[in-house]
Structure formats: structure tokens, C-alpha cells
C-alpha atoms as a PDB file:
ATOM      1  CA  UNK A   1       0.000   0.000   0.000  1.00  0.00           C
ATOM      2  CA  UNK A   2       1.558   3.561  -0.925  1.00  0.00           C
ATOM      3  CA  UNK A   3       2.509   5.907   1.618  1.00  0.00           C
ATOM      4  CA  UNK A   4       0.173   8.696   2.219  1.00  0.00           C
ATOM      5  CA  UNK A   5       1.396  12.189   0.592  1.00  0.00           C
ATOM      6  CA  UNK A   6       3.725  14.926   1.789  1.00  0.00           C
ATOM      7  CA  UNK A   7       4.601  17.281  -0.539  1.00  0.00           C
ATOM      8  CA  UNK A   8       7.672  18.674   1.090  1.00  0.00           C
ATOM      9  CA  UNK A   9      10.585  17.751  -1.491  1.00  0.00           C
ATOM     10  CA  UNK A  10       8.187  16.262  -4.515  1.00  0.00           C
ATOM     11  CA  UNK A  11       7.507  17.138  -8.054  1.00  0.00           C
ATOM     12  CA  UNK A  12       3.844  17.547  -9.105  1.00  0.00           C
ATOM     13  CA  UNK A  13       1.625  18.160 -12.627  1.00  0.00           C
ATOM     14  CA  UNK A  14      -1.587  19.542 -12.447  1.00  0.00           C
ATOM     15  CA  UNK A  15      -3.779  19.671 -15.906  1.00  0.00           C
ATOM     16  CA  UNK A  16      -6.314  22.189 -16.204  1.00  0.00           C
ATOM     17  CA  UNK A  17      -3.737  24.272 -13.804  1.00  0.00           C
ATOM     18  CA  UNK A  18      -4.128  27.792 -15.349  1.00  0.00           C
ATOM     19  CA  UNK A  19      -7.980  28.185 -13.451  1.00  0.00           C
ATOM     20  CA  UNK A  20     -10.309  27.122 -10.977  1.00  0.00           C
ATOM     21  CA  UNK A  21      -9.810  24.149  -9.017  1.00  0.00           C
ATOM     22  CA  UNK A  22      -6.349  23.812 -10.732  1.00  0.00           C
ATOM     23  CA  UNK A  23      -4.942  26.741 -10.016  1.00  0.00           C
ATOM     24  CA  UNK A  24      -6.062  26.368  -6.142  1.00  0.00           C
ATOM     25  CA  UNK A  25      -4.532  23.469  -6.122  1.00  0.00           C
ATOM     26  CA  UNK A  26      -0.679  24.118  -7.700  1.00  0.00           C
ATOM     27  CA  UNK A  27      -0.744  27.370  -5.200  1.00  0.00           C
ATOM     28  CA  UNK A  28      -1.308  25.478  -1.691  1.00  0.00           C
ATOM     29  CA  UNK A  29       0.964  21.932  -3.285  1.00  0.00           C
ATOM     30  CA  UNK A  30       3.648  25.102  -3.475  1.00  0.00           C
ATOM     31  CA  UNK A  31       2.005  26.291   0.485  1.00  0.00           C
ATOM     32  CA  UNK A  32       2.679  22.630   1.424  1.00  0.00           C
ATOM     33  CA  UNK A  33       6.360  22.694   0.531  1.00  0.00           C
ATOM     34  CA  UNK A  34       6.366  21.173  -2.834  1.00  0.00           C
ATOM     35  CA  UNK A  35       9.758  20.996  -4.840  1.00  0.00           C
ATOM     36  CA  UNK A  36       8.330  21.531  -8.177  1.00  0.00           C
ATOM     37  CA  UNK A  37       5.299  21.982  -9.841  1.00  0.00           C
ATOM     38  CA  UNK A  38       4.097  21.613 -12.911  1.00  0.00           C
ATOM     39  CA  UNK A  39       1.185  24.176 -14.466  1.00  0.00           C
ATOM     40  CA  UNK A  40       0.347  22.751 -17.581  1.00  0.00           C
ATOM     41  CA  UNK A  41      -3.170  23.899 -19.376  1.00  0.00           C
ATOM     42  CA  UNK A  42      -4.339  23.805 -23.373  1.00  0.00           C
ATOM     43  CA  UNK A  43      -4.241  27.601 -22.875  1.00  0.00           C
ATOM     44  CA  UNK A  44      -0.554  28.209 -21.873  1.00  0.00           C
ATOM     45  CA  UNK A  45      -0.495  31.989 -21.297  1.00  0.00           C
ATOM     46  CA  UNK A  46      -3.114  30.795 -18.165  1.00  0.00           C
ATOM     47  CA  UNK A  47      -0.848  28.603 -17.049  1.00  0.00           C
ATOM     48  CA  UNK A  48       2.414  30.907 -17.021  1.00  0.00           C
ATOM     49  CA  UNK A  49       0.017  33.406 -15.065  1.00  0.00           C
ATOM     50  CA  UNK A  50      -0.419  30.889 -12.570  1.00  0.00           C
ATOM     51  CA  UNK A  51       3.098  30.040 -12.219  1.00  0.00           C
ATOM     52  CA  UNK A  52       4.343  33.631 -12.525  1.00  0.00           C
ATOM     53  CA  UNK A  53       2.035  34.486  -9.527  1.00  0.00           C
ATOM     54  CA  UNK A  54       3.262  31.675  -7.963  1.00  0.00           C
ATOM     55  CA  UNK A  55       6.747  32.466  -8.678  1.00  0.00           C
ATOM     56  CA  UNK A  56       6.693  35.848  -7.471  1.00  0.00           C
ATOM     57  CA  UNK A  57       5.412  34.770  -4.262  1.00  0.00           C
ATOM     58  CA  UNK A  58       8.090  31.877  -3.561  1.00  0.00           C
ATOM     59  CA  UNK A  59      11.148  33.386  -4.490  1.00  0.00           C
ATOM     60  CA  UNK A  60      12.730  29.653  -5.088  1.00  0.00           C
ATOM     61  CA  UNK A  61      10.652  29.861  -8.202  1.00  0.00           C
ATOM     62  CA  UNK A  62       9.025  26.346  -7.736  1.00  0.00           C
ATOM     63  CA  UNK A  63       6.258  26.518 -10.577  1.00  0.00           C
ATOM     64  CA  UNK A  64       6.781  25.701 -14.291  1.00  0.00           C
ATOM     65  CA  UNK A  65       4.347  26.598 -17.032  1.00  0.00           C
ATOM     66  CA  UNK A  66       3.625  23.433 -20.188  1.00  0.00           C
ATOM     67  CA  UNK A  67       1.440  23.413 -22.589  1.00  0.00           C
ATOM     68  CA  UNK A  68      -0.700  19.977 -22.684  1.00  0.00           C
ATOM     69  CA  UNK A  69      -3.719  18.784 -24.469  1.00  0.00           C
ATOM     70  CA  UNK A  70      -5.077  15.844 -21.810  1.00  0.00           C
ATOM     71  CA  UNK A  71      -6.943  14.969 -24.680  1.00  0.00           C
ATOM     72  CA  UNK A  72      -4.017  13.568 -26.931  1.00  0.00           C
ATOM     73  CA  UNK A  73      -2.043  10.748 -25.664  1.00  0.00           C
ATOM     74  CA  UNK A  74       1.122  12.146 -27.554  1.00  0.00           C
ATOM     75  CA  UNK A  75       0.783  15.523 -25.608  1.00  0.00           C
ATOM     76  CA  UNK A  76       0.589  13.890 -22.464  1.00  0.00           C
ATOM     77  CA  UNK A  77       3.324  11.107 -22.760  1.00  0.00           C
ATOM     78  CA  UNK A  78       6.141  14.191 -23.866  1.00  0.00           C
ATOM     79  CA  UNK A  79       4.881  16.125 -20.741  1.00  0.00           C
ATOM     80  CA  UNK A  80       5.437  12.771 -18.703  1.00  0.00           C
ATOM     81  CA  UNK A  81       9.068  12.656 -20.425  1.00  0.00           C
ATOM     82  CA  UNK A  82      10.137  16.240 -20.120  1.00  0.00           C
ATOM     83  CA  UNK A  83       9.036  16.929 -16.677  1.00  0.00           C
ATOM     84  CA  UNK A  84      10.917  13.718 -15.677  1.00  0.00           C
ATOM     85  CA  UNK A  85      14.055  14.267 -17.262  1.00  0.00           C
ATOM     86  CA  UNK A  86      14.388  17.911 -17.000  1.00  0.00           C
ATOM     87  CA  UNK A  87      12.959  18.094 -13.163  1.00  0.00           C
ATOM     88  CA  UNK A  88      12.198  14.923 -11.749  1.00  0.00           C
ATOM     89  CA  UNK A  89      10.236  11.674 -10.754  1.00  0.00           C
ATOM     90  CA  UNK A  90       6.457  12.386 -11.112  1.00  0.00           C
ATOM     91  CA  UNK A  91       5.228  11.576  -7.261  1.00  0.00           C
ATOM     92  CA  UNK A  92       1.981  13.109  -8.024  1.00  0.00           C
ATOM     93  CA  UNK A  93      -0.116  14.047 -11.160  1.00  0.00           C
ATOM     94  CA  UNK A  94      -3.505  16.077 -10.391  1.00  0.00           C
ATOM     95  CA  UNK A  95      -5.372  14.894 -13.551  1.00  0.00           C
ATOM     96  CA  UNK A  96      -7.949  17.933 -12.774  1.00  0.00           C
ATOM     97  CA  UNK A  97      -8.760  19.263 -16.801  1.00  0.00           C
ATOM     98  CA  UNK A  98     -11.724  18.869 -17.696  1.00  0.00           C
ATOM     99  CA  UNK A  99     -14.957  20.368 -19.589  1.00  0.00           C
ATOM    100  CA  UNK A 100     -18.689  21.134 -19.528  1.00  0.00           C
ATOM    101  CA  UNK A 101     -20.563  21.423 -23.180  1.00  0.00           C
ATOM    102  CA  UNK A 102     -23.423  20.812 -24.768  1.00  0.00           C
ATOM    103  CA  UNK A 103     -27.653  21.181 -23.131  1.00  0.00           C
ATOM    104  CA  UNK A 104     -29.908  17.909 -23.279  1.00  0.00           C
ATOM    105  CA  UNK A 105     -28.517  14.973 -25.051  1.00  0.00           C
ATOM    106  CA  UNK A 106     -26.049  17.290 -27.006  1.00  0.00           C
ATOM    107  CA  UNK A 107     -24.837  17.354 -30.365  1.00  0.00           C
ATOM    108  CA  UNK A 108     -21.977  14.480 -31.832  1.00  0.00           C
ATOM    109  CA  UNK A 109     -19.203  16.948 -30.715  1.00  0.00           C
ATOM    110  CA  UNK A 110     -20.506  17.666 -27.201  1.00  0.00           C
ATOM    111  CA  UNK A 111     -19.710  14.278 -26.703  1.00  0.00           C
ATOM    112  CA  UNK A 112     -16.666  13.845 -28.528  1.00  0.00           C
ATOM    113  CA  UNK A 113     -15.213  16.285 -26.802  1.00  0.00           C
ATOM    114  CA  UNK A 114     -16.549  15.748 -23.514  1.00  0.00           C
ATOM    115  CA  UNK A 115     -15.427  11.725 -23.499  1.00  0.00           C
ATOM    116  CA  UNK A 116     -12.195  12.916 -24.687  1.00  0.00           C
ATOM    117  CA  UNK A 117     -11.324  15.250 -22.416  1.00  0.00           C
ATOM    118  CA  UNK A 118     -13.453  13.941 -19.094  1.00  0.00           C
ATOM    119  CA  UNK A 119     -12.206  10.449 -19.357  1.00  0.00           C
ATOM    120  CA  UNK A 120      -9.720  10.073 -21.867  1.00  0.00           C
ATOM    121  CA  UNK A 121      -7.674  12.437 -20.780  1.00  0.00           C
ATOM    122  CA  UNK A 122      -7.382  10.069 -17.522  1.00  0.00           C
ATOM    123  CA  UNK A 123      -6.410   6.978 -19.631  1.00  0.00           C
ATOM    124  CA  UNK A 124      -3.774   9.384 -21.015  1.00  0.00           C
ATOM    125  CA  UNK A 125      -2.019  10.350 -17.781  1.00  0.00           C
ATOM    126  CA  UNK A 126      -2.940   6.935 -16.584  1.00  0.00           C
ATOM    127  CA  UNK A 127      -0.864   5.624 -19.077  1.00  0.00           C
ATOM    128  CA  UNK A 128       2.107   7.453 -19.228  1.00  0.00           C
ATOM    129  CA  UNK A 129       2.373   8.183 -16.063  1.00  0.00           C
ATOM    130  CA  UNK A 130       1.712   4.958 -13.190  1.00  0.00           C
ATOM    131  CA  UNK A 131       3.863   2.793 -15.114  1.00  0.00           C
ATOM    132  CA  UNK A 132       6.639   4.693 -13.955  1.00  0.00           C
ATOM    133  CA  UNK A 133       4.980   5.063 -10.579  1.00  0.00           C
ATOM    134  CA  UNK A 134       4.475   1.430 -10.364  1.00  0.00           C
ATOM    135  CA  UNK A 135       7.810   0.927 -11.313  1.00  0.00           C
ATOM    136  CA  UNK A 136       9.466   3.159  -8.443  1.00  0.00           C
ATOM    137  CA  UNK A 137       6.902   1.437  -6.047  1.00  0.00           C
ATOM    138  CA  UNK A 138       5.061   4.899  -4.902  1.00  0.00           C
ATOM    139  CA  UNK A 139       3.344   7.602  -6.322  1.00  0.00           C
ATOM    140  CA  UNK A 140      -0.301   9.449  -6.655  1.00  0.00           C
ATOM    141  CA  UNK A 141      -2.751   9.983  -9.507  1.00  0.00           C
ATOM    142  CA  UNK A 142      -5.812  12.591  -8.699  1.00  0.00           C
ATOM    143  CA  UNK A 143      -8.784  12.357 -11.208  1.00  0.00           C
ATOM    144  CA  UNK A 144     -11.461  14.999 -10.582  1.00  0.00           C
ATOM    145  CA  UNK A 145     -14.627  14.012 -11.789  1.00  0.00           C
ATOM    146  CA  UNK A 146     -17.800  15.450 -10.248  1.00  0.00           C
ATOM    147  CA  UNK A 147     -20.673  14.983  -7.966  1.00  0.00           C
ATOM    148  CA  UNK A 148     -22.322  14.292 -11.344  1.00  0.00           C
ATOM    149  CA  UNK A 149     -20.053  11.487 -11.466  1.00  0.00           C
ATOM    150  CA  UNK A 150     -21.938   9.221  -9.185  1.00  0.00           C
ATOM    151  CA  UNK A 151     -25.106  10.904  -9.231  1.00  0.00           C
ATOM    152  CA  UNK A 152     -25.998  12.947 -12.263  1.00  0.00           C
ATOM    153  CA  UNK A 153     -26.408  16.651 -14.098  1.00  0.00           C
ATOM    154  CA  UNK A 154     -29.859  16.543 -15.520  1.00  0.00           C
ATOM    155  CA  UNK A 155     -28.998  19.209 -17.986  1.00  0.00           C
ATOM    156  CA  UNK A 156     -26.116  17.621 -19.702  1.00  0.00           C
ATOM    157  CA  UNK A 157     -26.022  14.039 -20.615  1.00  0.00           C
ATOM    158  CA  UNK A 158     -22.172  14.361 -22.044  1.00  0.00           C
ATOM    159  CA  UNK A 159     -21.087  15.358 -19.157  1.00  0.00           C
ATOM    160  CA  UNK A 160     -23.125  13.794 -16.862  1.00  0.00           C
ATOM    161  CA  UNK A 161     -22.160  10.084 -18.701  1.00  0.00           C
ATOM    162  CA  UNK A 162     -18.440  11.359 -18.926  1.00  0.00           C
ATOM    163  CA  UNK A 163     -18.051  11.679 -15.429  1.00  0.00           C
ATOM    164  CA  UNK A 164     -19.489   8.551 -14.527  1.00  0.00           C
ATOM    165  CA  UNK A 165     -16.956   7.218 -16.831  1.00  0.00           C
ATOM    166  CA  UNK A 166     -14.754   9.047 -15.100  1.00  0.00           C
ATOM    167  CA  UNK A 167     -15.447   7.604 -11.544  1.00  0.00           C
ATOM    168  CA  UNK A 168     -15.602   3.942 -12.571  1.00  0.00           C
ATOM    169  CA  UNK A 169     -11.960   4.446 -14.167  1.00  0.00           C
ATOM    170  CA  UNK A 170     -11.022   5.969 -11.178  1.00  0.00           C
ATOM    171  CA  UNK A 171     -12.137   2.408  -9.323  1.00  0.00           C
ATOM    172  CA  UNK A 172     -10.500   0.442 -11.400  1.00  0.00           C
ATOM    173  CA  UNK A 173      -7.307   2.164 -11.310  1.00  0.00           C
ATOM    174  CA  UNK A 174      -7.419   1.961  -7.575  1.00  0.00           C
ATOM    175  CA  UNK A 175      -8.454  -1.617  -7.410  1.00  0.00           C
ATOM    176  CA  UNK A 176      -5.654  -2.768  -9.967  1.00  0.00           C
ATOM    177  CA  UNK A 177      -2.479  -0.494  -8.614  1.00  0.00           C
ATOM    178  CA  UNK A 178      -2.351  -0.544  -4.999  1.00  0.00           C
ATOM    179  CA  UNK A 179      -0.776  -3.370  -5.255  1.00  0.00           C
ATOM    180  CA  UNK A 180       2.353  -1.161  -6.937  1.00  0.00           C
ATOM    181  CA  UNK A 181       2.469   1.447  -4.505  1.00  0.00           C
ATOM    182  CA  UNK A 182       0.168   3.966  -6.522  1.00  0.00           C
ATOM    183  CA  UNK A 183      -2.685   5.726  -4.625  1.00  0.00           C
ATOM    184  CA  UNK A 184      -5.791   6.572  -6.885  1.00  0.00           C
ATOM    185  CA  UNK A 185      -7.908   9.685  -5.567  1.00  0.00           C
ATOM    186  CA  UNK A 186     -11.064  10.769  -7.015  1.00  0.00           C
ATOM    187  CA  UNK A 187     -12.459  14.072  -6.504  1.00  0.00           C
ATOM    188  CA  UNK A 188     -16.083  14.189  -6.671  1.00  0.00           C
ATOM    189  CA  UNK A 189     -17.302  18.086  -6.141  1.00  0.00           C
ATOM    190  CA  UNK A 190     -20.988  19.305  -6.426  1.00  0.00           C
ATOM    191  CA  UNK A 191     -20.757  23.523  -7.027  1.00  0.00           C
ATOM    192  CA  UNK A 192     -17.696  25.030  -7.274  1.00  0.00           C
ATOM    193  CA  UNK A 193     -17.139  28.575  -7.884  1.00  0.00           C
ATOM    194  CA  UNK A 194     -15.133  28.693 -11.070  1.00  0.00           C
ATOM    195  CA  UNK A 195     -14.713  29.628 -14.759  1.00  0.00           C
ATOM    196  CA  UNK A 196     -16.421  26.482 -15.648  1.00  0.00           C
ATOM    197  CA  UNK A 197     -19.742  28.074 -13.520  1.00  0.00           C
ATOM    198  CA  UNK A 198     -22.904  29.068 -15.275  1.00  0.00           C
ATOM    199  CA  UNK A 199     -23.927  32.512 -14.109  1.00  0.00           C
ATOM    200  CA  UNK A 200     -27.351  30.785 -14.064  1.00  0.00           C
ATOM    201  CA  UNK A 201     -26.204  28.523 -11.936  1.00  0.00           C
ATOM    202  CA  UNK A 202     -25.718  31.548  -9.203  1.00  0.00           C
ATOM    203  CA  UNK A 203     -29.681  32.492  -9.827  1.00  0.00           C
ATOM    204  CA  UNK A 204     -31.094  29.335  -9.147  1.00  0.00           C
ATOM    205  CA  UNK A 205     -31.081  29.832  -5.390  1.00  0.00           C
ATOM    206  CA  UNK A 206     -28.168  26.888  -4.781  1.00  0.00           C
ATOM    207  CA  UNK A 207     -25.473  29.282  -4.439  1.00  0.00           C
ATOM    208  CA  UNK A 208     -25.655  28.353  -0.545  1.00  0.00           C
ATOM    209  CA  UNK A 209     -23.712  25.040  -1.948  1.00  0.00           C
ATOM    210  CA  UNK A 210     -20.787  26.877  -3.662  1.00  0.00           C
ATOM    211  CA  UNK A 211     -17.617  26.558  -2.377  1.00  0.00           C
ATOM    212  CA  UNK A 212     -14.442  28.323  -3.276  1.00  0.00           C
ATOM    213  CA  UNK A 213     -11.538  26.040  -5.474  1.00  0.00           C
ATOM    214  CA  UNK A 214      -9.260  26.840  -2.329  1.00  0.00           C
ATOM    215  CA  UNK A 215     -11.530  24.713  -0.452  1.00  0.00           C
ATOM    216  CA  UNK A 216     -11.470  21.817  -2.421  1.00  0.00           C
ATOM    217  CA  UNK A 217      -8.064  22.045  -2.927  1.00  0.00           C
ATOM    218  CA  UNK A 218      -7.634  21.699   0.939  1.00  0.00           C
ATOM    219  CA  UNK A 219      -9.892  18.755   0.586  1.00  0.00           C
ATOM    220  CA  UNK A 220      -7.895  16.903  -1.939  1.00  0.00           C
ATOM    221  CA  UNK A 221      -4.518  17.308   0.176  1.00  0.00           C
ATOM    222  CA  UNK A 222      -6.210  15.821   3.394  1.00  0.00           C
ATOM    223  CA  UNK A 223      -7.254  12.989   1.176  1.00  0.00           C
ATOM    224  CA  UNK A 224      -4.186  12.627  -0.020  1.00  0.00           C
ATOM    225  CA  UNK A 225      -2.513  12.647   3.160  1.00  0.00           C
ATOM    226  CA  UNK A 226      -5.138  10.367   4.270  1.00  0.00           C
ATOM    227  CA  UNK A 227      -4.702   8.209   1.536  1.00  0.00           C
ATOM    228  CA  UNK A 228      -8.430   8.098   0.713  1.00  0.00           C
ATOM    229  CA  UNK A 229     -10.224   7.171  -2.229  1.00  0.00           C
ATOM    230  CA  UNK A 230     -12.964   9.190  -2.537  1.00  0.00           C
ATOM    231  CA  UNK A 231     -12.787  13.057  -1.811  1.00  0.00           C
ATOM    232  CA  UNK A 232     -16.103  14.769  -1.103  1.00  0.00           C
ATOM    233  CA  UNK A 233     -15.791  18.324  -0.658  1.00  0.00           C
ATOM    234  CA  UNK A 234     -19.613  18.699  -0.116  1.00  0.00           C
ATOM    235  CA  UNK A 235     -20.304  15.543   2.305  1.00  0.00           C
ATOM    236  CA  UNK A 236     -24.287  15.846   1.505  1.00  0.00           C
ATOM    237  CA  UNK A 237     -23.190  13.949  -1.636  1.00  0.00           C
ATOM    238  CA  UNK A 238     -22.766  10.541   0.071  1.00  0.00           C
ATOM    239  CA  UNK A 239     -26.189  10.653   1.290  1.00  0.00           C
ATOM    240  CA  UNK A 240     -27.143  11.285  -1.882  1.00  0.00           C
ATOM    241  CA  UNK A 241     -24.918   8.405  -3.573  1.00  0.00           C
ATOM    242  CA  UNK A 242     -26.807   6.277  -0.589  1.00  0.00           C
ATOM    243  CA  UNK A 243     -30.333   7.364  -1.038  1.00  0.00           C
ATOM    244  CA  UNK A 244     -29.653   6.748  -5.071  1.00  0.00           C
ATOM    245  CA  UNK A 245     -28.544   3.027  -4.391  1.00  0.00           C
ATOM    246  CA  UNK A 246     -30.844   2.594  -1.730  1.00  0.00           C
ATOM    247  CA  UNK A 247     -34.006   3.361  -3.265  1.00  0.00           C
ATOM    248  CA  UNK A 248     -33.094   3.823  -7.697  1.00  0.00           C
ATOM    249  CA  UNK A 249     -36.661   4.556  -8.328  1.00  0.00           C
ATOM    250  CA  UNK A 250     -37.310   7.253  -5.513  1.00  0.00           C
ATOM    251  CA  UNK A 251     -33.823   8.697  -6.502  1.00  0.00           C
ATOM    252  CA  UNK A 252     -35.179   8.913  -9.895  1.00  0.00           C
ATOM    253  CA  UNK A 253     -38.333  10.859  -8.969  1.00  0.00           C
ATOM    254  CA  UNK A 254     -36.900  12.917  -6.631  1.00  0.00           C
ATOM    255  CA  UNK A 255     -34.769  13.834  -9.685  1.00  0.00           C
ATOM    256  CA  UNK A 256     -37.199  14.566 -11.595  1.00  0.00           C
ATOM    257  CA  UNK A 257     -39.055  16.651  -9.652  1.00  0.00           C
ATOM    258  CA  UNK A 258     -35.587  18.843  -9.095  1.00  0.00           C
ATOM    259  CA  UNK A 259     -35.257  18.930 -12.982  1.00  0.00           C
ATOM    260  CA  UNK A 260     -38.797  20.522 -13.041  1.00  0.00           C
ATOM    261  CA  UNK A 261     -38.138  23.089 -10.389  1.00  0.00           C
ATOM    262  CA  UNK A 262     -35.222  24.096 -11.295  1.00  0.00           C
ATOM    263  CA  UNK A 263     -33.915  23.695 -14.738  1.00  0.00           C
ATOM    264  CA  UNK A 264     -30.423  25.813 -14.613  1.00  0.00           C
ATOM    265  CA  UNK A 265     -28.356  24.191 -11.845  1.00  0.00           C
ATOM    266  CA  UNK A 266     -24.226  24.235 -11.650  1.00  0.00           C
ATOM    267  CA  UNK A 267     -22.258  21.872 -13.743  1.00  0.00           C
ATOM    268  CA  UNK A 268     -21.533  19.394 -11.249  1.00  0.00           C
ATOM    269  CA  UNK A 269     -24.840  20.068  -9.061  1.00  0.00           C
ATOM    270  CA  UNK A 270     -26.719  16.911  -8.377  1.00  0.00           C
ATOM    271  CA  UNK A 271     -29.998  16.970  -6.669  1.00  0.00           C
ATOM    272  CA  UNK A 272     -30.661  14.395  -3.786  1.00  0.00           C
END
């Protein structure tokens, strides 16, 4: 079984790092003592703002911008390769990018892009990056998927199904590594104040369940420290997840009645 995680002295990547729960989360790995870490984003000007900021504030200039597409395999195995060679072993990679398109069902692309980068770009980093993990007998993955993950978002079936897909390769990663030292983490918010928020989503009268990317990048850390599986930043959601296996059908009308009541919610809100 890996060791729980202490960042003082390790070298960390975090995808979708130039925003929201991202960002929150290279600037208190850097709070916690980390050696190095890694801001990569598909928008790299974000992510050398992060690590500028960053920079300026640490003066032993710990944070390094990449570009990275999580969505292409080739992207993410030459970020695997440079960050090793040019500043270490990987001992933990935040696999945090992530998207929220399309309304309804969604159009052919919504999905595309949605399965590509909500759970494909896991496989990627999963790929190129706990084979070396398992090799050196230690290290952490992080996927962030959603409350919508193991519950659902009833206005988005891409994403809703994505992050599902998300969760269940989050299990199996965790039930098939342990074994080789690599801790599996999945981070299942409900609302979340960030970019990826609907302004809607503040007008539907749930903004009393938003909290900050700082906080949930405190959560993740405990977890990690903790060496726990599941990270619920909003601990409703279990009772939810228990009420939906409890009682499917009930879950399912209670759900419906939500989507009638309110039909704008946050992108990873999931009713009860």
C-alpha cells in the first residue's frame, strides 16, 4: 500500500492548472512545501500566469508553465518525459482538466469532446504516467470528476455520462495499482465557484452550496494525506450516492421533480 502524501521535497503536474480548481490546487501543493510543480493547461499563457504568480510569491521559483492537451495521448506522454528528465520523478499528477458542453442529449461533438477530455484524458495520464509510478513502487494519480459522477447533471447528458466514466476508471485504477504502490484519488465536487460556472447557476437559489476552489483544494490534500479514495468536498453527496442506491426509483423521482423546479443548476450540481 503507498505511503500517504507529503509534498515537502516532490515534483507535481496539475492539468487544467491555469484556473479554478487547478490553479487552487498548484498554489497550496507550493504552500505545502512542494519541490516543483508543474502548471500545464491547453491555454498556456493561463498557465504561465499561474506560475508567474506563484513564482513571485516563492522566491525559489518552484512553478513551471507546459502546454498539454489531456486529450491527446502524444501531448501527455512528452509532458510525462520532459518533466521527468528535466525536473524529476512524477510523485503526483492532479489529472484535474476537464470540460462542460453541450444542453440535453447534445450534439456528436458535445460528446466527442466531452469523453475525450473527461475520461480520456485520464487513460492518457494513466498511461504514461503509473507505469513509472508502479515501477518506483510509490506515487499518486488525482482524477477529478464530479458529484455528477456518481449521481448525475440533468442538464447535460455528455457530461453527466463522462463523469461517470470518469469515476468507474477511477475504481479500477485503484483496485488494480495498490498493489504497486500507486494511490488513486477521485475528486467528486458538487458547485464550485469557477470559470467552468454558469452565471445561471448563481440564480437558481443553490449558491448556498458553492464553495471556493481553495476549499477543495484543501480537501484533496487531506485525502491525499489520508490516503483516501474518494474526496467529497460537499459531504451531503454521500447521502445522496446512498439514497440513489438505496431506493433507484425514488432517486429517480426525486430527480425529476428537481429537474422541473429548477432547470439551470451548476455543472456538477446533483440533486438528492
Amino acid at each position: 500500500m503507498a505511503d500517504g502524501f507529503d509534498a515537502v521535497g516532490k515534483v507535481a503536474v496539475v492539468t487544467g492548472g491555469g484556473s479554478g480548481i487547478g490553479q487552487a490546487l498548484c498554489a497550496a501543493l507550493v504552500q505545502h512545501g512542494i519541490r516543483g510543480v508543474v502548471v500545464t493547461d491547453r491555454n498556456i499563457e493561463a498557465a504561465r500566469r499561474v506560475a508567474a504568480a506563484i513564482n513571485e510569491a516563492y522566491p525559489h521559483g518552484p512553478a513551471v508553465a507546459l502546454e498539454l492537451d489531456v486529450a491527446k495521448s502524444r501531448s501527455v506522454e512528452a509532458a510525462v518525459e520532459k518533466v521527468e528528465v528535466e525536473i524529476g520523478p512524477i510523485d503526483l499528477w492532479c489529472s484535474n482538466a476537464g470540460i462542460h458542453t453541450g444542453n440535453g442529449l447534445g450534439e456528436t461533438n458535445d460528446w466527442r469532446m466531452s469523453l475525450d477530455v473527461n475520461l480520456m484524458g485520464h487513460v492518457n495520464a494513466a498511461r504514461a504516467v503509473i507505469p513509472r509510478m508502479a515501477a518506483r513502487r510509490g506515487g499518486h494519480l488525482v482524477v477529478t470528476a464530479s458529484a455528477a459522477g456518481l449521481l448525475t447533471d440533468f442538464r447535460c447528458a455528455p457530461y453527466a455520462a463522462s463523469k461517470h466514466a470518469a469515476v468507474a476508471l477511477a475504481e479500477w485504477l485503484s483496485i488494480t495499482y495498490a498493489d504497486d504502490g500507486v494511490s488513486i484519488s477521485c475528486v467528486c465536487p458538487e458547485s464550485v465557484r469557477t470559470g467552468m460556472t454558469k452565471p445561471s447557476s448563481l440564480k437558481a437559489g443553490v449558491s448556498s452550496n458553492f464553495l471556493e476552489a481553495e476549499d477543495v483544494a484543501r480537501e484533496i490534500l487531506e485525502a491525499l494525506k489520508a490516503r483516501r479514495f474518494l474526496v467529497l468536498p460537499h459531504p451531503k453527496v454521500a447521502e445522496y450516492e446512498q439514497r440513489r442506491a438505496a431506493d433507484r426509483e425514488n432517486w429517480l423521482g426525486r430527480m425529476r421533480a428537481a429537474r422541473r423546479k429548477l432547470t439551470q443548476v451548476t455543472p456538477s450540481a446533483a440533486a438528492s
